[in-house]
PDB file of N, CA and C in Angstrom:
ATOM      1  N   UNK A   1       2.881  10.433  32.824  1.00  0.00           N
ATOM      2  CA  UNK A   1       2.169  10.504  31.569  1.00  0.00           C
ATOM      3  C   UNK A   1       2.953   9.745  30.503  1.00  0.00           C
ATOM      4  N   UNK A   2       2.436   8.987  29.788  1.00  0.00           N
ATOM      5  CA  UNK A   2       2.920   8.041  28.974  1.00  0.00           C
ATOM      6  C   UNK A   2       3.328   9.224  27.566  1.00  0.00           C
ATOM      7  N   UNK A   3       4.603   8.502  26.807  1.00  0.00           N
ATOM      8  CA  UNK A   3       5.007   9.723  26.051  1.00  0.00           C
ATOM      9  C   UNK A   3       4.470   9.374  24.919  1.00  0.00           C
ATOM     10  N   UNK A   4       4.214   9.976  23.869  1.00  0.00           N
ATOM     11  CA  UNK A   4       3.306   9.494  22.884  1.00  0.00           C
ATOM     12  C   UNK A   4       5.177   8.735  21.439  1.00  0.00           C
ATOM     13  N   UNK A   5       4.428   7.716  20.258  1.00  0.00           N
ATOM     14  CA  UNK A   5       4.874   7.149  20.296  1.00  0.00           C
ATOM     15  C   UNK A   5       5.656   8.153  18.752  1.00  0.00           C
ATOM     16  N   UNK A   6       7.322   7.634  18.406  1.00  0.00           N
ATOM     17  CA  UNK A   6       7.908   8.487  17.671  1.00  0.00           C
ATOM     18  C   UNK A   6       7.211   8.401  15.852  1.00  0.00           C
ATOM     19  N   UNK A   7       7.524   9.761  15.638  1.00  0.00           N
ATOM     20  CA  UNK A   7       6.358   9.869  14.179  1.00  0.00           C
ATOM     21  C   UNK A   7       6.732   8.682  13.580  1.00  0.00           C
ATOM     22  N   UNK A   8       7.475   7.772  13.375  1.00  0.00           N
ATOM     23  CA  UNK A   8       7.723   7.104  12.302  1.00  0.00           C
ATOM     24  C   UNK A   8       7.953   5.159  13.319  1.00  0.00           C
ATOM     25  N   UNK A   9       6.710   4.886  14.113  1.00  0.00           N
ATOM     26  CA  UNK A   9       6.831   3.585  14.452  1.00  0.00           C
ATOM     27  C   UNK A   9       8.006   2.761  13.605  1.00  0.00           C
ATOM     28  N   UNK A  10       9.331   2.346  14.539  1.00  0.00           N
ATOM     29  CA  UNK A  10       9.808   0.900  14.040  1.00  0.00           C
ATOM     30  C   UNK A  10      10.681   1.525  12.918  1.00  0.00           C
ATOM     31  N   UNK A  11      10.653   2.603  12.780  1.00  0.00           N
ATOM     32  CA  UNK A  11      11.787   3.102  11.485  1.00  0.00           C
ATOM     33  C   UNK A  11      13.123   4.073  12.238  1.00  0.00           C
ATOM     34  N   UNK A  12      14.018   3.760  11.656  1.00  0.00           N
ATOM     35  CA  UNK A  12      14.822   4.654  11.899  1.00  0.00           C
ATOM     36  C   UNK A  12      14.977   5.941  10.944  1.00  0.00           C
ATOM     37  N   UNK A  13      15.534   7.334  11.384  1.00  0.00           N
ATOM     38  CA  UNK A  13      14.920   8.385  10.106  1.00  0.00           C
ATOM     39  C   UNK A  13      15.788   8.150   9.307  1.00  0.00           C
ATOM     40  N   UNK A  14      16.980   7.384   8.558  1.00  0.00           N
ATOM     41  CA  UNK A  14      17.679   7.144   7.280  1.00  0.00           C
ATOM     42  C   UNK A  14      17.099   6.460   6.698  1.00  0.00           C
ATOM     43  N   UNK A  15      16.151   5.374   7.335  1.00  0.00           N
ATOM     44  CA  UNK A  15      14.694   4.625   6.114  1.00  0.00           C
ATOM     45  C   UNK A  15      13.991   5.311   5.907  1.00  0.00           C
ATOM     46  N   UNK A  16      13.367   6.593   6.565  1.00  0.00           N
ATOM     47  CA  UNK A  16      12.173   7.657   5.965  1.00  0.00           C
ATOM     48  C   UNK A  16      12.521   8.582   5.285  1.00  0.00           C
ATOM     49  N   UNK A  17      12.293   8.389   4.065  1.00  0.00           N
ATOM     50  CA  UNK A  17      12.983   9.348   3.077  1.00  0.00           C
ATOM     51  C   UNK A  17      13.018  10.924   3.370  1.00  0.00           C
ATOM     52  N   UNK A  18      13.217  11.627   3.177  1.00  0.00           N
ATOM     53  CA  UNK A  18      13.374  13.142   3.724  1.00  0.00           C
ATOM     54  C   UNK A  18      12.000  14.236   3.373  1.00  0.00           C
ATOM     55  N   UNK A  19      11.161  13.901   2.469  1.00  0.00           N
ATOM     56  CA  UNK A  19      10.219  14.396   2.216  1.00  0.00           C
ATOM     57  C   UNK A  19       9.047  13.694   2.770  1.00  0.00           C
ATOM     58  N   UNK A  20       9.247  12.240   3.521  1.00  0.00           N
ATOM     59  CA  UNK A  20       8.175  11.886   4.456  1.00  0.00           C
ATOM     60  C   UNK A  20       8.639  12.428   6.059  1.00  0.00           C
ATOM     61  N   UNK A  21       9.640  12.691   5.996  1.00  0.00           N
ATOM     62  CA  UNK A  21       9.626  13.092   7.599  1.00  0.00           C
ATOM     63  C   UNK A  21       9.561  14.375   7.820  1.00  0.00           C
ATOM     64  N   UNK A  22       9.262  15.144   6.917  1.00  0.00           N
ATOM     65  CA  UNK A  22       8.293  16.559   7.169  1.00  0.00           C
ATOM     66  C   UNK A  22       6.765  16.565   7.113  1.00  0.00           C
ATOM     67  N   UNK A  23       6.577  15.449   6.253  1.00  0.00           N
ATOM     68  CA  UNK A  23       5.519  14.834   6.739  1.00  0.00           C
ATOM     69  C   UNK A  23       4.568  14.135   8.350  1.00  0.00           C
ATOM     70  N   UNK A  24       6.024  13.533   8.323  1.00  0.00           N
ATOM     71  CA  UNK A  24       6.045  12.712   9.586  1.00  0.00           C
ATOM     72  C   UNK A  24       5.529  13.741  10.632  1.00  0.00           C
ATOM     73  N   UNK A  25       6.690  14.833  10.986  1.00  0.00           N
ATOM     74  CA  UNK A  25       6.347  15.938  12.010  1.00  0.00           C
ATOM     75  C   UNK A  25       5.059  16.385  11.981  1.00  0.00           C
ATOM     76  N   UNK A  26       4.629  17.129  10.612  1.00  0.00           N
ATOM     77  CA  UNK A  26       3.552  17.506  10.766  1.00  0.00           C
ATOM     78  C   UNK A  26       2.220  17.122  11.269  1.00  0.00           C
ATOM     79  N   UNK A  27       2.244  15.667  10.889  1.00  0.00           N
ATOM     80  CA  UNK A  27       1.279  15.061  11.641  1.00  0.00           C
ATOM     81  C   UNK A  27       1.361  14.961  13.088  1.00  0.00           C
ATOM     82  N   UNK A  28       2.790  14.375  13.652  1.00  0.00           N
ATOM     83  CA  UNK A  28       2.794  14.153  14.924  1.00  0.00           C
ATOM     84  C   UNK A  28       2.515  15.048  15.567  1.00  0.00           C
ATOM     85  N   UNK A  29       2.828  16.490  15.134  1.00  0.00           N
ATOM     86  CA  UNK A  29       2.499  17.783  15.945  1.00  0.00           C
ATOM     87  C   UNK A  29       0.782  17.447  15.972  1.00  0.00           C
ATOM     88  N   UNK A  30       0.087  16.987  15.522  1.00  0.00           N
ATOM     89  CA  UNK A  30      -1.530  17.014  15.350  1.00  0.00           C
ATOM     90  C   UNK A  30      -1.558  15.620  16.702  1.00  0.00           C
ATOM     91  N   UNK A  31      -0.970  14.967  17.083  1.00  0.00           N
ATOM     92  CA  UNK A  31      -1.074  13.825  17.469  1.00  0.00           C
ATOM     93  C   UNK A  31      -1.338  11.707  16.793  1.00  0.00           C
ATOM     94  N   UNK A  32      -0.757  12.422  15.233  1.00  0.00           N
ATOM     95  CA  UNK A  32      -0.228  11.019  14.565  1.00  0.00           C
ATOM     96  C   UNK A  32       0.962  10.676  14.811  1.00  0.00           C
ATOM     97  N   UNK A  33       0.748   9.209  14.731  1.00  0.00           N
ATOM     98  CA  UNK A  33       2.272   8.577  14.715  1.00  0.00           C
ATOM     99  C   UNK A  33       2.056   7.202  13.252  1.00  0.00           C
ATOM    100  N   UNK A  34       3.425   7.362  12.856  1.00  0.00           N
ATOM    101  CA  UNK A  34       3.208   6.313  11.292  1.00  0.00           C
ATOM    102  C   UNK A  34       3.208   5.060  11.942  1.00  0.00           C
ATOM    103  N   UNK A  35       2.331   4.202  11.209  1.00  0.00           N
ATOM    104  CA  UNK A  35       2.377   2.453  11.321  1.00  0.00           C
ATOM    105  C   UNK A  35       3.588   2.461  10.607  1.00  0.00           C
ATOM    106  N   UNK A  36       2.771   2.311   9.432  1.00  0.00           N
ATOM    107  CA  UNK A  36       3.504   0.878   8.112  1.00  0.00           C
ATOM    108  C   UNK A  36       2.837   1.644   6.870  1.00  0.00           C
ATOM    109  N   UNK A  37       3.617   1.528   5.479  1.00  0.00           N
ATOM    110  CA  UNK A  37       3.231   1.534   3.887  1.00  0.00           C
ATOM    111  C   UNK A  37       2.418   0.379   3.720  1.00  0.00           C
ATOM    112  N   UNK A  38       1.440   0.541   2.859  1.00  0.00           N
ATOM    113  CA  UNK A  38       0.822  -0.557   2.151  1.00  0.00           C
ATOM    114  C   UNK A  38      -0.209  -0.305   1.315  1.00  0.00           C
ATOM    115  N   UNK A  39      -0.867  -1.673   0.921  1.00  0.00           N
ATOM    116  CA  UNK A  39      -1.335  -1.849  -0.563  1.00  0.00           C
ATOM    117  C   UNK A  39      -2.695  -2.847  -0.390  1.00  0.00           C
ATOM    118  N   UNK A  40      -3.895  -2.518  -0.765  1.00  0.00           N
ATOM    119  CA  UNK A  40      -5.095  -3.375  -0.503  1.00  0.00           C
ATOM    120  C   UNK A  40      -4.302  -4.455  -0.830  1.00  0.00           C
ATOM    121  N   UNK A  41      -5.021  -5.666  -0.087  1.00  0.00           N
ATOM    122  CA  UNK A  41      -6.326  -5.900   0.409  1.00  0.00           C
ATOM    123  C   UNK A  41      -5.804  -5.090   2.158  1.00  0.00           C
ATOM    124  N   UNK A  42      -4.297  -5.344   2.627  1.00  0.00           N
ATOM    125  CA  UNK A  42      -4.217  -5.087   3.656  1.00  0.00           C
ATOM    126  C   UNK A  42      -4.611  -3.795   4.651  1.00  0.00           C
ATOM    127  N   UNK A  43      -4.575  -2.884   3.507  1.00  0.00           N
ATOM    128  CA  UNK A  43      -5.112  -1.496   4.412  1.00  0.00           C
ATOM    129  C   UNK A  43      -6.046  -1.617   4.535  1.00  0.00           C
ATOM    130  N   UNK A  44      -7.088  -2.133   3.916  1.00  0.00           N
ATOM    131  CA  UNK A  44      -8.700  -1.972   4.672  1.00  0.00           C
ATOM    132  C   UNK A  44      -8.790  -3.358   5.606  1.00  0.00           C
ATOM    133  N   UNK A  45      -7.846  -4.153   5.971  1.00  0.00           N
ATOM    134  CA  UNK A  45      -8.218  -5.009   7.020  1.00  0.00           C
ATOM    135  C   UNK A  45      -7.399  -3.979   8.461  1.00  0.00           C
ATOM    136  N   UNK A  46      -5.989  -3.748   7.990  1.00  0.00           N
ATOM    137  CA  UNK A  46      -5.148  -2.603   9.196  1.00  0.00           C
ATOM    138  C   UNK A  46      -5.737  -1.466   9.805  1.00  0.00           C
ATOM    139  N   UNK A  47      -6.368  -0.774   8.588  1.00  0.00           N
ATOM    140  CA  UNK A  47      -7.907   0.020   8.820  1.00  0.00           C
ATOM    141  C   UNK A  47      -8.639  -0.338  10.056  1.00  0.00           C
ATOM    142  N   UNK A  48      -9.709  -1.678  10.008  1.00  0.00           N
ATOM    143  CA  UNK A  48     -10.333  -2.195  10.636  1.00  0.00           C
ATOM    144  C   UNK A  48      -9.678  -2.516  11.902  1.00  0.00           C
ATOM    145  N   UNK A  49      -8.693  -3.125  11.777  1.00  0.00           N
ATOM    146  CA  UNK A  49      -8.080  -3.555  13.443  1.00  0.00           C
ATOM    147  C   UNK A  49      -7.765  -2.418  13.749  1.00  0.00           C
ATOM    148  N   UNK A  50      -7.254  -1.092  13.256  1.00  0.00           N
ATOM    149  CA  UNK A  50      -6.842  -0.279  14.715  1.00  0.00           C
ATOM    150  C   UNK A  50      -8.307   0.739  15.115  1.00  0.00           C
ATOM    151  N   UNK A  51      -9.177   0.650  14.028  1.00  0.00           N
ATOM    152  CA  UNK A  51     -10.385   1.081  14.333  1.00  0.00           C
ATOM    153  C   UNK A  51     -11.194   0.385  14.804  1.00  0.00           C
ATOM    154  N   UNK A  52     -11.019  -0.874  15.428  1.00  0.00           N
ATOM    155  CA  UNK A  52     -12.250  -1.614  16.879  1.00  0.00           C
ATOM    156  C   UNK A  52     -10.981  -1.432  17.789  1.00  0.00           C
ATOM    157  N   UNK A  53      -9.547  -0.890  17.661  1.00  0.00           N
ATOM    158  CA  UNK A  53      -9.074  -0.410  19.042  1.00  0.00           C
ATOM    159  C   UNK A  53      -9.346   0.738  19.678  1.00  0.00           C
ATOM    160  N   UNK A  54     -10.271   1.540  18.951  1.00  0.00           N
ATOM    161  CA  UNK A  54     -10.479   3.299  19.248  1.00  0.00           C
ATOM    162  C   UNK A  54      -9.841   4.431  18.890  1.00  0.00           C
ATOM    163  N   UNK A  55      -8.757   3.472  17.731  1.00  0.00           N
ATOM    164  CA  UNK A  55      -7.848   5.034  17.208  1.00  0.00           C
ATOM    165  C   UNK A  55      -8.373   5.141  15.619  1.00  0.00           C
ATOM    166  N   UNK A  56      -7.886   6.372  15.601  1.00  0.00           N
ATOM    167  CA  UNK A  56      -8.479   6.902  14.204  1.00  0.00           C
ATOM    168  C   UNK A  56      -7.387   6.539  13.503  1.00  0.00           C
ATOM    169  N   UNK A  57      -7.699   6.282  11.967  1.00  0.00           N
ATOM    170  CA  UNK A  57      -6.979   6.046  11.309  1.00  0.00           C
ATOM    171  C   UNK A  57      -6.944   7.082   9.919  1.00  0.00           C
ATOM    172  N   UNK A  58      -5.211   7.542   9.277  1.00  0.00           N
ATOM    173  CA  UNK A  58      -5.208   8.644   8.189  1.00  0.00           C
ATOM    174  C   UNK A  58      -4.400   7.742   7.659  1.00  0.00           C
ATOM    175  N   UNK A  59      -4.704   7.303   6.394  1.00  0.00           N
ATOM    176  CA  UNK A  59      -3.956   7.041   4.993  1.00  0.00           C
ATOM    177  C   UNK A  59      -3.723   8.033   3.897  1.00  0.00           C
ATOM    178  N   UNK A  60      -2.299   8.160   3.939  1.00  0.00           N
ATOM    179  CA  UNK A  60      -1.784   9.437   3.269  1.00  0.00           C
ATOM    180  C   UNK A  60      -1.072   9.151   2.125  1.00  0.00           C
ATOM    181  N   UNK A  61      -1.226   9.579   0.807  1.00  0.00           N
ATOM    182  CA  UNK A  61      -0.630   9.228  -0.136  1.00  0.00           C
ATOM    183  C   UNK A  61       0.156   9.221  -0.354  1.00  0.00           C
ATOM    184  N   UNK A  62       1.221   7.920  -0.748  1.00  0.00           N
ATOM    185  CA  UNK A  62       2.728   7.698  -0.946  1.00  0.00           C
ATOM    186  C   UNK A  62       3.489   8.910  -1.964  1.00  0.00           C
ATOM    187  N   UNK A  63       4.263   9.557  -1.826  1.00  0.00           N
ATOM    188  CA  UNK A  63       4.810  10.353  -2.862  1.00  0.00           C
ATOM    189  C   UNK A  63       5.761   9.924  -3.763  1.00  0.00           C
ATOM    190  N   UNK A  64       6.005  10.330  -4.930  1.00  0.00           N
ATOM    191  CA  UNK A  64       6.707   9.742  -5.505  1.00  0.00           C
ATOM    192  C   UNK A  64       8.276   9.137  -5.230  1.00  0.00           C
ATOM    193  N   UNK A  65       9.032  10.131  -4.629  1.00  0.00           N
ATOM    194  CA  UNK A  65      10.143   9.805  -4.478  1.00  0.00           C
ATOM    195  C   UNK A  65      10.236   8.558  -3.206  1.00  0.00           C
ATOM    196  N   UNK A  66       9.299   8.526  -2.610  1.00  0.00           N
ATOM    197  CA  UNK A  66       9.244   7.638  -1.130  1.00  0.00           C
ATOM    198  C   UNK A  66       9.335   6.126  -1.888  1.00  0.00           C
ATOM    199  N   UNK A  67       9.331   6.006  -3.498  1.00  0.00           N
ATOM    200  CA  UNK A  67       9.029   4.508  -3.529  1.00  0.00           C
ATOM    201  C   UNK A  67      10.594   3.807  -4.011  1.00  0.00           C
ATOM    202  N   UNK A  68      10.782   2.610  -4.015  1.00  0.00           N
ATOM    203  CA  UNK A  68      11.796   1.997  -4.080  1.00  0.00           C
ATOM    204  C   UNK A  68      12.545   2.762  -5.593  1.00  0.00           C
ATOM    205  N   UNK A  69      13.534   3.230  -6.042  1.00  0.00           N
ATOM    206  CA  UNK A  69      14.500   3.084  -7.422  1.00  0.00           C
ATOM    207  C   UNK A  69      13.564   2.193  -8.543  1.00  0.00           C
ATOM    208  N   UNK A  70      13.425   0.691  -8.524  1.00  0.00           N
ATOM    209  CA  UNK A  70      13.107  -0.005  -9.515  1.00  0.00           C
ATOM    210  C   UNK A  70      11.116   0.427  -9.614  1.00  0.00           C
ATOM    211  N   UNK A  71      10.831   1.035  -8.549  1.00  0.00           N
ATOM    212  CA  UNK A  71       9.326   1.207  -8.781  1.00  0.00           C
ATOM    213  C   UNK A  71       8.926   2.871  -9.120  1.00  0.00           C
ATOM    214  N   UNK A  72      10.036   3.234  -9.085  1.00  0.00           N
ATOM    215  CA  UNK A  72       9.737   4.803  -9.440  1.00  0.00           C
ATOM    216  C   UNK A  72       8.289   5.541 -10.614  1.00  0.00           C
ATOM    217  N   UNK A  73       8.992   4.760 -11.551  1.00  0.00           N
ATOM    218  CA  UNK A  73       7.853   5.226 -12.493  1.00  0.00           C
ATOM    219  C   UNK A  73       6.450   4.618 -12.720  1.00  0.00           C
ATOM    220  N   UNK A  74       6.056   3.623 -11.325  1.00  0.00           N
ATOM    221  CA  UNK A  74       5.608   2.935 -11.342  1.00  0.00           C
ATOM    222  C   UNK A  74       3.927   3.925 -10.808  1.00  0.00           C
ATOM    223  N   UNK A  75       3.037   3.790 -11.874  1.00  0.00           N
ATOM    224  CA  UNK A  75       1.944   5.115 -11.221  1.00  0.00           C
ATOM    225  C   UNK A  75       1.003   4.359 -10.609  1.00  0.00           C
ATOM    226  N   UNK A  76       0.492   2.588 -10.795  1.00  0.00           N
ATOM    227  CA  UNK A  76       0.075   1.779 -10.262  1.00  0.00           C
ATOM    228  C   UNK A  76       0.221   1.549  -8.525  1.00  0.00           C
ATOM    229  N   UNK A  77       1.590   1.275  -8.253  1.00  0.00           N
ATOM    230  CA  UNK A  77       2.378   1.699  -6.752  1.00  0.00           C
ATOM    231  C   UNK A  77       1.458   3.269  -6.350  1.00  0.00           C
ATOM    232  N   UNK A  78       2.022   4.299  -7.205  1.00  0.00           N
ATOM    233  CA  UNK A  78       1.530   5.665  -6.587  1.00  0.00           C
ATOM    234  C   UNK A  78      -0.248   5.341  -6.015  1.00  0.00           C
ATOM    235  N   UNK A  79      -0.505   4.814  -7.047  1.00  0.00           N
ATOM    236  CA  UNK A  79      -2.569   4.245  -7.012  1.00  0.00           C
ATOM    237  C   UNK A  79      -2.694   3.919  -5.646  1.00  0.00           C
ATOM    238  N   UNK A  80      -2.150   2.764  -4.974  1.00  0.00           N
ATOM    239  CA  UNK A  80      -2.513   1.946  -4.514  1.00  0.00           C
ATOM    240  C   UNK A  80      -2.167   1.854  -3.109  1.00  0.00           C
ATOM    241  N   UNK A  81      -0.982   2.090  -3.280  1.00  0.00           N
ATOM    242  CA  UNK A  81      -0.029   2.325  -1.397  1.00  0.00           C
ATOM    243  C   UNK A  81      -0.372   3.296  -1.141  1.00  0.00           C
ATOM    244  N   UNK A  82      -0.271   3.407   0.656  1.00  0.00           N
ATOM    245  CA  UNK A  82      -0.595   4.262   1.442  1.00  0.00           C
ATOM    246  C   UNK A  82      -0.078   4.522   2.540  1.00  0.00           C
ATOM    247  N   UNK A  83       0.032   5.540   3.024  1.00  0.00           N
ATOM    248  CA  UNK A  83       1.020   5.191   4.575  1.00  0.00           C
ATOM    249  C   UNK A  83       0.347   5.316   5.811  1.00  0.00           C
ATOM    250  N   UNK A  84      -0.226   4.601   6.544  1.00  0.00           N
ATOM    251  CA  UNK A  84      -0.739   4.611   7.689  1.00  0.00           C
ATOM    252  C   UNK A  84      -0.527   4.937   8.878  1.00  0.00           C
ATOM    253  N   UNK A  85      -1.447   6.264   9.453  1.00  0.00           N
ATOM    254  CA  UNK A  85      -0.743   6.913  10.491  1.00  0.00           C
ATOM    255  C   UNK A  85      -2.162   6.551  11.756  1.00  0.00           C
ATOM    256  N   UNK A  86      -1.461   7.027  12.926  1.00  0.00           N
ATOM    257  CA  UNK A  86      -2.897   6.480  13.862  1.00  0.00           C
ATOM    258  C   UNK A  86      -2.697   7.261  14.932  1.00  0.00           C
ATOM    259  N   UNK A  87      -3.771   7.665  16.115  1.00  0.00           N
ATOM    260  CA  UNK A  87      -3.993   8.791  16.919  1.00  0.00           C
ATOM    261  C   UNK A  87      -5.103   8.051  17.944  1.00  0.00           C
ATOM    262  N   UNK A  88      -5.032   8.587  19.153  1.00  0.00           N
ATOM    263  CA  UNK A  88      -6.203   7.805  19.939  1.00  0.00           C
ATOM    264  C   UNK A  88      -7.489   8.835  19.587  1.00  0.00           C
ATOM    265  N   UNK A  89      -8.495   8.087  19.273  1.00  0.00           N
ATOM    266  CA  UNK A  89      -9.448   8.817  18.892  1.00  0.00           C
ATOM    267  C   UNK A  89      -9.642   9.685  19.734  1.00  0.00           C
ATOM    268  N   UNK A  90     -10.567  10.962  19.237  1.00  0.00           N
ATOM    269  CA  UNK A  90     -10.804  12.120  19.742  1.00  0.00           C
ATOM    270  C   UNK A  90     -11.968  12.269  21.373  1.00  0.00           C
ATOM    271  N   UNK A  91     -12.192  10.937  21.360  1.00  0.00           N
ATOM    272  CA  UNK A  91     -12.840  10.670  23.056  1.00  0.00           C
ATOM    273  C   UNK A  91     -12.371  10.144  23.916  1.00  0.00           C
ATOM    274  N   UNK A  92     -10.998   9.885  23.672  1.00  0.00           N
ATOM    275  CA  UNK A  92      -9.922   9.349  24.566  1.00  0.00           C
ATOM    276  C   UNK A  92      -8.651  10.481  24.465  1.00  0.00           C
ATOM    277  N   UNK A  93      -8.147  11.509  23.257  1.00  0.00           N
ATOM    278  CA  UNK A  93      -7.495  12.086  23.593  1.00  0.00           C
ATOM    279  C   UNK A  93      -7.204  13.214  24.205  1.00  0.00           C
ATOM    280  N   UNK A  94      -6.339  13.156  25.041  1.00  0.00           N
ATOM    281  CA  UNK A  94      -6.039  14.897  25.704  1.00  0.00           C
ATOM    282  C   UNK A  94      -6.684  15.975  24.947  1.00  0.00           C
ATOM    283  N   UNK A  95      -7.444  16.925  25.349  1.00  0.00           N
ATOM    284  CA  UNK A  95      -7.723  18.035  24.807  1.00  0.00           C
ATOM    285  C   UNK A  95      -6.477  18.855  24.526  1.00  0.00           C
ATOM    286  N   UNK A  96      -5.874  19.283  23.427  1.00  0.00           N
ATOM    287  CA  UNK A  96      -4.787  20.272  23.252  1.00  0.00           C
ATOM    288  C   UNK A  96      -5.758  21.228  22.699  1.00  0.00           C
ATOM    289  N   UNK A  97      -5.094  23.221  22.835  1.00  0.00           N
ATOM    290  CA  UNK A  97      -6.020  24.112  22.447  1.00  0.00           C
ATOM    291  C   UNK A  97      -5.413  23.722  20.914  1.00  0.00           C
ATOM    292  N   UNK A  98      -6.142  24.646  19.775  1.00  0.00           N
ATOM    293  CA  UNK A  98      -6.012  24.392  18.235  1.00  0.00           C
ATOM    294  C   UNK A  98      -4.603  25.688  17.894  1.00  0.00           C
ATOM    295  N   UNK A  99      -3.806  25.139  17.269  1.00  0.00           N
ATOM    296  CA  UNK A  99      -2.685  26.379  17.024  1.00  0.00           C
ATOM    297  C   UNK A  99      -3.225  27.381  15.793  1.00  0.00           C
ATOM    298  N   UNK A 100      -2.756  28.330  15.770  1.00  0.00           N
ATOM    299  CA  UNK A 100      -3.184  29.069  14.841  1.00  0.00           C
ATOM    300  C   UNK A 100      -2.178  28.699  13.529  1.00  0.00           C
ATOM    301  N   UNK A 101      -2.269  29.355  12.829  1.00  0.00           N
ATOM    302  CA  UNK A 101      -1.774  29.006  11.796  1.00  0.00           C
ATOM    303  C   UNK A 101      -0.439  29.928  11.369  1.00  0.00           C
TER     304      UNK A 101
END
């Protein structure tokens, strides 16, 4: 069985700031794993390509502290970036039962 891929594609966890990688988990426990940050026009084309591959796609809002020092107060950045997470859609993935809460 192929292992599914680590929450944070291509990052090591000292680049994912500490309040995205509780993030990170939480999703992966659901069956997300993170792409990439970004900023139209590109998310609705990244959107599109991994959705004619069959995976679903969640864009989750950047938090404040996740953005660079010089862009901090920047509420435009907060607007606009997004962090892109992806899952094989729900007719290709393993049935897991639902956890309670």
């Amino acid at each position: 069985m192929k292992e599914p891929p680590p929450p944070a594609v291509g990052l090591t966890q000292t680049e994912v700031p500490p309040m995205r990688r509780a993030r990170d988990a939480e999703l992966a426990s659901e069956g997300w794993a993170r792409r990439f940050t970004g900023s139209p026009p590109r998310l609705d084309e990244i959107r599109e390509l991994y959705e004619a591959t069959g995976q679903e796609v969640l864009m989750d809002e950047v938090l404040p502290g996740e953005l660079a020092r010089e862009c901090e107060g920047c509420t435009l950045a907060l607007t606009l970036f997004r962090v892109i997470y992806t899952r094989a859609s729900a007719k290709t993935r393993p049935h897991q039962p639902r956890r309670e809460p």
